[in-house]
C-alpha atoms as a PDB file:
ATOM      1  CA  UNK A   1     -47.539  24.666 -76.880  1.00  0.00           C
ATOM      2  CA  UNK A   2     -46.055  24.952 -73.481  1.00  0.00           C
ATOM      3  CA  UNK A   3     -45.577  28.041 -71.906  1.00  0.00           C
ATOM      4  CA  UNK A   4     -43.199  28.010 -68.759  1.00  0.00           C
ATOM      5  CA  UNK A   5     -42.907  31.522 -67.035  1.00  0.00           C
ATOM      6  CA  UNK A   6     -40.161  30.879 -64.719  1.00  0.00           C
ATOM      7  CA  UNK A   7     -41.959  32.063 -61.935  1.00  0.00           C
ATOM      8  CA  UNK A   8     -44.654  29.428 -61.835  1.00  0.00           C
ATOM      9  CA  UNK A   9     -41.836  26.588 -61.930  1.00  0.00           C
ATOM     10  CA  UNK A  10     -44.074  24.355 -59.078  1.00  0.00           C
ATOM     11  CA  UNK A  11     -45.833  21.622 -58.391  1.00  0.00           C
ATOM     12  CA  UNK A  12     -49.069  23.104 -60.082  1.00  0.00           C
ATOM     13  CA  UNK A  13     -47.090  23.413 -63.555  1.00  0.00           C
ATOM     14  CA  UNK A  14     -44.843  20.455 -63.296  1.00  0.00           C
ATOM     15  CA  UNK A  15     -48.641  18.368 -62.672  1.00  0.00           C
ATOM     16  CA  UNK A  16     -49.964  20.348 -65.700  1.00  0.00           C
ATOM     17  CA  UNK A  17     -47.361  19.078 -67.798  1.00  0.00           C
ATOM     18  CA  UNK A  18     -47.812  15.503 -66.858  1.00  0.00           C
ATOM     19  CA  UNK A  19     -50.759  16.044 -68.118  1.00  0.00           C
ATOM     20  CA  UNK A  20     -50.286  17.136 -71.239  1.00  0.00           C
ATOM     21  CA  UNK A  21     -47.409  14.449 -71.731  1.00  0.00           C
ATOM     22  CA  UNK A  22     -50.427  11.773 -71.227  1.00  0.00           C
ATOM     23  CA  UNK A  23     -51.982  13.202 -74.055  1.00  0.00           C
ATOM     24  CA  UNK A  24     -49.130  13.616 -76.425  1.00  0.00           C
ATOM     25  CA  UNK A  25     -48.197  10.137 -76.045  1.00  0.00           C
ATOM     26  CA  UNK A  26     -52.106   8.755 -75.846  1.00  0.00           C
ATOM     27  CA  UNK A  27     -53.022  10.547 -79.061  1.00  0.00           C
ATOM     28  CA  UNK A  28     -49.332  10.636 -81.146  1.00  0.00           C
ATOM     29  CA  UNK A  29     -49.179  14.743 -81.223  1.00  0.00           C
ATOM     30  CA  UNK A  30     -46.606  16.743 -81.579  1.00  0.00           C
ATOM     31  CA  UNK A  31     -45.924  19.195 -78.458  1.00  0.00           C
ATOM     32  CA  UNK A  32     -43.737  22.665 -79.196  1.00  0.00           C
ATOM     33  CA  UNK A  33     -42.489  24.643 -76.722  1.00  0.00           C
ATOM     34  CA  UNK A  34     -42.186  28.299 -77.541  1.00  0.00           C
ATOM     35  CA  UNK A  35     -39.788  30.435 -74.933  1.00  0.00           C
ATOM     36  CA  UNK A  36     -41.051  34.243 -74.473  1.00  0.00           C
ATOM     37  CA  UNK A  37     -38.192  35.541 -72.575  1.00  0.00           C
ATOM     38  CA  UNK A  38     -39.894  38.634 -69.647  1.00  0.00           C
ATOM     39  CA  UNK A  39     -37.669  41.197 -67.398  1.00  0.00           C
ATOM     40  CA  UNK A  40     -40.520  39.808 -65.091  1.00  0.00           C
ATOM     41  CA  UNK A  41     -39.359  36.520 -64.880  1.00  0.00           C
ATOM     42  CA  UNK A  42     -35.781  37.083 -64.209  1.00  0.00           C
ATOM     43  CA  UNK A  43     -36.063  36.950 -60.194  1.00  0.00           C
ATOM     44  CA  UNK A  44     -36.319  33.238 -60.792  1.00  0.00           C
ATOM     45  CA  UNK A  45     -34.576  32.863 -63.474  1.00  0.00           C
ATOM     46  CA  UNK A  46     -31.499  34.401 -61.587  1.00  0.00           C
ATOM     47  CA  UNK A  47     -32.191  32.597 -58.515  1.00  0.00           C
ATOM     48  CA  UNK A  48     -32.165  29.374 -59.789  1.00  0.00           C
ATOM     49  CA  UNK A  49     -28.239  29.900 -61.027  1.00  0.00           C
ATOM     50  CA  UNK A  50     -27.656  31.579 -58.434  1.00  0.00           C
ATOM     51  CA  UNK A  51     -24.962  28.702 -57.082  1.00  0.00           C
ATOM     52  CA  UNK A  52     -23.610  28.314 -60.537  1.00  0.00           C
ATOM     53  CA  UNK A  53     -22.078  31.413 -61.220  1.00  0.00           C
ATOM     54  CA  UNK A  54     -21.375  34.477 -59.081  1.00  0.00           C
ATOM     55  CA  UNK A  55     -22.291  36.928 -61.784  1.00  0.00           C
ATOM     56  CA  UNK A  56     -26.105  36.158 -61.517  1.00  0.00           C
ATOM     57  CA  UNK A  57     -25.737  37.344 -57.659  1.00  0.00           C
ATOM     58  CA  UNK A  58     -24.360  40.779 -59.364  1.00  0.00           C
ATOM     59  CA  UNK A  59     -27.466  40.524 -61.174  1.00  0.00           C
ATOM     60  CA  UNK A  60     -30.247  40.148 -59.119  1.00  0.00           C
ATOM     61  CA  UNK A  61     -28.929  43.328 -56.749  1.00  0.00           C
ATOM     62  CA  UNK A  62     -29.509  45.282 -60.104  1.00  0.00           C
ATOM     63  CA  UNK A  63     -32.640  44.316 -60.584  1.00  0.00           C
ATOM     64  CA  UNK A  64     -35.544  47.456 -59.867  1.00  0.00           C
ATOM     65  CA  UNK A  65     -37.475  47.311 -56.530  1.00  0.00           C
ATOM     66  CA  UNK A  66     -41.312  47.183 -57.438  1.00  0.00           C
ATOM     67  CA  UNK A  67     -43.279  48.338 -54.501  1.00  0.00           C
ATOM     68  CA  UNK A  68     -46.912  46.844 -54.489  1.00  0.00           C
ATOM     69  CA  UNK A  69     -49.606  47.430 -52.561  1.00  0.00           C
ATOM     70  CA  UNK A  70     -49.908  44.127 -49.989  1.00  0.00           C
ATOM     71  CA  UNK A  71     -53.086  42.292 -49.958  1.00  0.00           C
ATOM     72  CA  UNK A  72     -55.323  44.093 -53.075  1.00  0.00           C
ATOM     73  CA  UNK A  73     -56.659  40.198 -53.778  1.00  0.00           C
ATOM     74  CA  UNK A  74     -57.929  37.695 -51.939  1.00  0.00           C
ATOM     75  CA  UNK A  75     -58.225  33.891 -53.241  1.00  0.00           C
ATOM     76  CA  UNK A  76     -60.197  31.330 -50.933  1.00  0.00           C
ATOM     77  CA  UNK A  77     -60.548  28.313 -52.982  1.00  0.00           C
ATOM     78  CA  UNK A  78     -60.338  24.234 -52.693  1.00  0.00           C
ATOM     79  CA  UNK A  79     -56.578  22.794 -53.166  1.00  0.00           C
ATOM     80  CA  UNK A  80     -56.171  23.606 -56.814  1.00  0.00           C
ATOM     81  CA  UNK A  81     -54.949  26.791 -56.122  1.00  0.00           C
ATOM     82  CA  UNK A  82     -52.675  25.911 -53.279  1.00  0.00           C
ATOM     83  CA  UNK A  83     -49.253  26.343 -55.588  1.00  0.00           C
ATOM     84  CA  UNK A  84     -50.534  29.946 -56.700  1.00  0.00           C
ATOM     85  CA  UNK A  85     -48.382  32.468 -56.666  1.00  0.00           C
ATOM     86  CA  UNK A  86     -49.591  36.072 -57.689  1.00  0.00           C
ATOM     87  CA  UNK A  87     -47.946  39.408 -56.774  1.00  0.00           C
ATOM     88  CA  UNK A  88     -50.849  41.203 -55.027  1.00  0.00           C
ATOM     89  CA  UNK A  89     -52.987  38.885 -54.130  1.00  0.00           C
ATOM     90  CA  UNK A  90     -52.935  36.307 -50.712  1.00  0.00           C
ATOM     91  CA  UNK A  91     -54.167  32.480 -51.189  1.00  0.00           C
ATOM     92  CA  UNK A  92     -55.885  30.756 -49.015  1.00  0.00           C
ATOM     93  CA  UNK A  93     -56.430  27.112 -50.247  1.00  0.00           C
ATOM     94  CA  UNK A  94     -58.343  24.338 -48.227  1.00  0.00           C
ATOM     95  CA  UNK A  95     -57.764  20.535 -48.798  1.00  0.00           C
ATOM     96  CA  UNK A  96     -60.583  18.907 -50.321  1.00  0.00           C
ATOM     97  CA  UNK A  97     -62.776  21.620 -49.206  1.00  0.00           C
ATOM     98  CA  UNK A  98     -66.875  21.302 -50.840  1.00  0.00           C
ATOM     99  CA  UNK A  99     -68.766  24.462 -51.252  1.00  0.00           C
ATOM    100  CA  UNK A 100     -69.935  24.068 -47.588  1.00  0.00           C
ATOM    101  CA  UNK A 101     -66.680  24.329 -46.339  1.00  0.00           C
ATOM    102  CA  UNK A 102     -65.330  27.478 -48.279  1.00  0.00           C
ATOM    103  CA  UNK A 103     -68.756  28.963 -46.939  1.00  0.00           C
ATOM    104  CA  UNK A 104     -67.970  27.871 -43.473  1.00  0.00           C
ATOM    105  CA  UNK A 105     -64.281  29.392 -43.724  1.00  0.00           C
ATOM    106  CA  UNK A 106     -65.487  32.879 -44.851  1.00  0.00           C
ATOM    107  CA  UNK A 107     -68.227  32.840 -42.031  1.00  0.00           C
ATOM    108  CA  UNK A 108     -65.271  31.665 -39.587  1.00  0.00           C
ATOM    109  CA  UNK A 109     -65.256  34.353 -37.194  1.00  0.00           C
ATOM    110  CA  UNK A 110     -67.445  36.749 -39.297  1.00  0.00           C
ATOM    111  CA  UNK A 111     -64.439  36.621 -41.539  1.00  0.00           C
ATOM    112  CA  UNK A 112     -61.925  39.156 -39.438  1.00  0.00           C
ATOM    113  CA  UNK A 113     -59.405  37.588 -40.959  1.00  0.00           C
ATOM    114  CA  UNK A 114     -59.986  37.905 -44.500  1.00  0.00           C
ATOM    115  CA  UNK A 115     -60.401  42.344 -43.884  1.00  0.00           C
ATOM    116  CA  UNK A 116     -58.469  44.545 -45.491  1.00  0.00           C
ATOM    117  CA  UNK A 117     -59.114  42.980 -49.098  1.00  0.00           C
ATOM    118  CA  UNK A 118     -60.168  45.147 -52.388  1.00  0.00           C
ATOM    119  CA  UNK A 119     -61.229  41.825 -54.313  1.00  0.00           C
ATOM    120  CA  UNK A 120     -62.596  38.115 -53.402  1.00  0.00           C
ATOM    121  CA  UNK A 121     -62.088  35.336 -55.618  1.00  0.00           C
ATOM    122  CA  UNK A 122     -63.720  32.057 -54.522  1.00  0.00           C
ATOM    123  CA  UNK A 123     -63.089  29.135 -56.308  1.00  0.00           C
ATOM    124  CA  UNK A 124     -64.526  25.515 -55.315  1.00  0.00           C
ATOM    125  CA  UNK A 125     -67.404  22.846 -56.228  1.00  0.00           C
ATOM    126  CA  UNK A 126     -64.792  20.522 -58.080  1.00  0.00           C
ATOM    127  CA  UNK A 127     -65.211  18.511 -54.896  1.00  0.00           C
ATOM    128  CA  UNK A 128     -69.135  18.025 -55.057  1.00  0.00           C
ATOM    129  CA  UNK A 129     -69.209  17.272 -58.618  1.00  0.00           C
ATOM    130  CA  UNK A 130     -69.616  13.355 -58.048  1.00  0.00           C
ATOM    131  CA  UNK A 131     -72.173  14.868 -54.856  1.00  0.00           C
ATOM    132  CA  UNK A 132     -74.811  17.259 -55.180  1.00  0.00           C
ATOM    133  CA  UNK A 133     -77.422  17.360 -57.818  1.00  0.00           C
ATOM    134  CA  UNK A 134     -77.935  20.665 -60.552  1.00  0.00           C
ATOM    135  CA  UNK A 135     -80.616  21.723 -58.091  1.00  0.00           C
ATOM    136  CA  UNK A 136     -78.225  21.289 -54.419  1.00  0.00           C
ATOM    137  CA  UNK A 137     -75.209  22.938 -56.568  1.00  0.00           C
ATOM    138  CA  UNK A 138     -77.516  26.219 -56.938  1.00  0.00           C
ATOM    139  CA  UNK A 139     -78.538  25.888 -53.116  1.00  0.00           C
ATOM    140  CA  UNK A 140     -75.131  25.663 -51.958  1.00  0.00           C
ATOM    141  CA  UNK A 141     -73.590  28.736 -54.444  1.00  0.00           C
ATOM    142  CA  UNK A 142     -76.880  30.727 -53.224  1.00  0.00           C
ATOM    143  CA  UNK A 143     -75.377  30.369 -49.849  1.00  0.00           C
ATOM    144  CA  UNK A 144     -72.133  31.039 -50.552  1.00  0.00           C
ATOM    145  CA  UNK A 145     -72.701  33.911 -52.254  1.00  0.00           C
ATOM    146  CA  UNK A 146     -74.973  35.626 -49.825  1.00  0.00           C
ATOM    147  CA  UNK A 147     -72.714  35.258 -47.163  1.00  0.00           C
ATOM    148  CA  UNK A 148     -69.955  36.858 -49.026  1.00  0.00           C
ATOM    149  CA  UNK A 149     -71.921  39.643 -49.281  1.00  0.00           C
ATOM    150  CA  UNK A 150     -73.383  39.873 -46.078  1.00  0.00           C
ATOM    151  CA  UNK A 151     -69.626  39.771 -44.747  1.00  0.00           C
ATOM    152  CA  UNK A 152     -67.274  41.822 -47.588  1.00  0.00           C
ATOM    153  CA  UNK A 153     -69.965  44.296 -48.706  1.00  0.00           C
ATOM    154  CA  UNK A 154     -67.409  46.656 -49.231  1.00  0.00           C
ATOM    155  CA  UNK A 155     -64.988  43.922 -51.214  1.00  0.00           C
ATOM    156  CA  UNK A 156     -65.924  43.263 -55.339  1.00  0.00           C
ATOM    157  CA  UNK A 157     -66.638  39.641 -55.349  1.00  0.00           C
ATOM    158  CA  UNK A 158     -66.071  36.776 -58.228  1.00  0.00           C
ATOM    159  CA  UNK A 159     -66.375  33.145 -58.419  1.00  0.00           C
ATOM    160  CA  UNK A 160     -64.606  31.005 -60.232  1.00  0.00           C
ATOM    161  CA  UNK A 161     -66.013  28.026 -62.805  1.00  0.00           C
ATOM    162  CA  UNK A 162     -65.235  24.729 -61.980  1.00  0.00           C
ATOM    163  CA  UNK A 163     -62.223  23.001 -64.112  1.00  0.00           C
ATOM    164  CA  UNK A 164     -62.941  20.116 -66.070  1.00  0.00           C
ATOM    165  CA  UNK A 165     -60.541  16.783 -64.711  1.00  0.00           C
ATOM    166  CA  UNK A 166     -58.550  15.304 -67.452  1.00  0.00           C
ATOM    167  CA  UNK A 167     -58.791  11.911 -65.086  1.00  0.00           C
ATOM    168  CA  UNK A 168     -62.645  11.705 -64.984  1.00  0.00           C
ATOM    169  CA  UNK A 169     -64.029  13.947 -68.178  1.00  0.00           C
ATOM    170  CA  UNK A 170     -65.643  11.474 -69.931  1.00  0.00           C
ATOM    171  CA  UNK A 171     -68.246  11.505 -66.716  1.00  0.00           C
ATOM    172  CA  UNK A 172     -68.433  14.679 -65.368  1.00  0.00           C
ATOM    173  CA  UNK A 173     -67.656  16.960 -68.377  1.00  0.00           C
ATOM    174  CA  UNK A 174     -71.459  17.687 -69.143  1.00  0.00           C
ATOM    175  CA  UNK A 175     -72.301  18.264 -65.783  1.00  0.00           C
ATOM    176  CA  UNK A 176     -69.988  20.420 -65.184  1.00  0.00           C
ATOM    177  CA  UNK A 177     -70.751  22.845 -68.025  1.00  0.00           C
ATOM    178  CA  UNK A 178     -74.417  22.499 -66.747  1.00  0.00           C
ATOM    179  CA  UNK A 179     -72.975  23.059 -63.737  1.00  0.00           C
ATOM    180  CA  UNK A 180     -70.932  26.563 -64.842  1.00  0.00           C
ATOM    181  CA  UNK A 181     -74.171  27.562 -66.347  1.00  0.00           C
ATOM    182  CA  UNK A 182     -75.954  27.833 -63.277  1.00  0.00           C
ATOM    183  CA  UNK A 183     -73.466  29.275 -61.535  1.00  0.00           C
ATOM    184  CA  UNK A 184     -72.727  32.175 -64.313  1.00  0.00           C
ATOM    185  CA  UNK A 185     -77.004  32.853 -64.050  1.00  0.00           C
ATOM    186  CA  UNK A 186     -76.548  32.628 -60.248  1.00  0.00           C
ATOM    187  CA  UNK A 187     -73.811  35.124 -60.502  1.00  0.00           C
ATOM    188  CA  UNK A 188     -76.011  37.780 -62.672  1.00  0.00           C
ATOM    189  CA  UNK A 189     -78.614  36.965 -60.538  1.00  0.00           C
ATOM    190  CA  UNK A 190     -76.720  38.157 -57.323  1.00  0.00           C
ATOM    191  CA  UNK A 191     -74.656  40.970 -59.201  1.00  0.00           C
ATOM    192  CA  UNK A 192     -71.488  39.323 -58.685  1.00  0.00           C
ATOM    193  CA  UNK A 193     -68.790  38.582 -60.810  1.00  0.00           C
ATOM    194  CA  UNK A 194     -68.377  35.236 -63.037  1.00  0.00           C
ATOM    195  CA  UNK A 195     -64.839  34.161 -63.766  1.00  0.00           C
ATOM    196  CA  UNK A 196     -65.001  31.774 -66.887  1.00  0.00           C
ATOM    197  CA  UNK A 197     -61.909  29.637 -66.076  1.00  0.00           C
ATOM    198  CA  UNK A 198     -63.452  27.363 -68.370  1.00  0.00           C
ATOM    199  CA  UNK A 199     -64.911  28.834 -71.400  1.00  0.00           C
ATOM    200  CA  UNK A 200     -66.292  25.318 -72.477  1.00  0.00           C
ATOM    201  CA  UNK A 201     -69.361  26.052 -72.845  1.00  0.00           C
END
């Protein structure tokens, strides 16, 4: 089953579902796509006509204002999140950025820039998987974590598991969940939030 929003129409989704394509035709299954129409969705939905027929300009001028507090979530992560789009919540997505380099981007100028935020999500470590050991994956999240701490005490703080990559599974896909392990103990450990964004294990 495919669910397309409307709103998420990118890069991200369109990659997704080249994905899942692969698969259908690799393994013969059958792929359904189930439409759940949303008021939510209609923005882009109305947009995207937009040139085709002047009624959906009428349209989007009806639709209701929703005021929303700016800048409630912050995301610092490694590229996969670069095409995500939430209301609320800023992105900040670094090119094949290691768990170093997200650390050295929150310490980057004692993290001024990053202020102002209720929530931090930090998502990265796909990018060290063929790298770092079990043991140098805890050293590096142990840093991580402390600094983001030590500069957002005020700010509720959660880190993302690493995704599994349909393109090298077969090889990392145990490590990986070892991997999520340790970072979900590391995360009690610290009183911090775990985000299971894979629920593998």
């Amino acid at each position: 089953m495919v669910l397309n929003s409307g709103c998420t129409r990118d890069a991200y989704m369109q990659c997704c579902l080249r994905e899942i394509l692969f698969y259908a035709a690799k393994y013969n299954f059958e792929i359904k796509a189930v439409h759940f129409p949303g008021v939510e969705n209609r923005t882009a939905d109305i947009l995207s006509r937009w040139h085709s027929d002047s009624r959906f300009e009428d349209l989007f001028y009806e639709l209701p204002v929703v005021r929303i507090e700016p800048g409630t979530f912050l995301i610092v992560s490694d590229s996969i999140a670069k095409y995500v789009k939430l209301e609320n919540a800023d992105v900040f997505a670094f090119r094949g950025a290691s768990i170093g380099e997200i650390t050295y981007q929150l310490n980057k100028n004692k993290g001024s820039i990053y202020e102002g935020y209720k929530c931090l999500v930090i998502h990265c470590g796909t990018n060290d998987i063929h790298i770092l050991s079990i043991d140098q994956f805890k050293s590096a999240y142990c840093n991580l974590i402390s600094t983001a701490k030590l500069l957002f005490p005020s700010m509720v703080i959660a880190l993302s598991g690493i995704l599994p990559r349909p393109v090298d599974f077969e090889e990392t896909g145990q490590k990986i969940k070892d991997v999520n392990m340790a970072l979900l103990n590391l995360c009690l450990s610290y009183k911090v939030e775990f985000i299971h964004s894979y629920r593998y294990f």
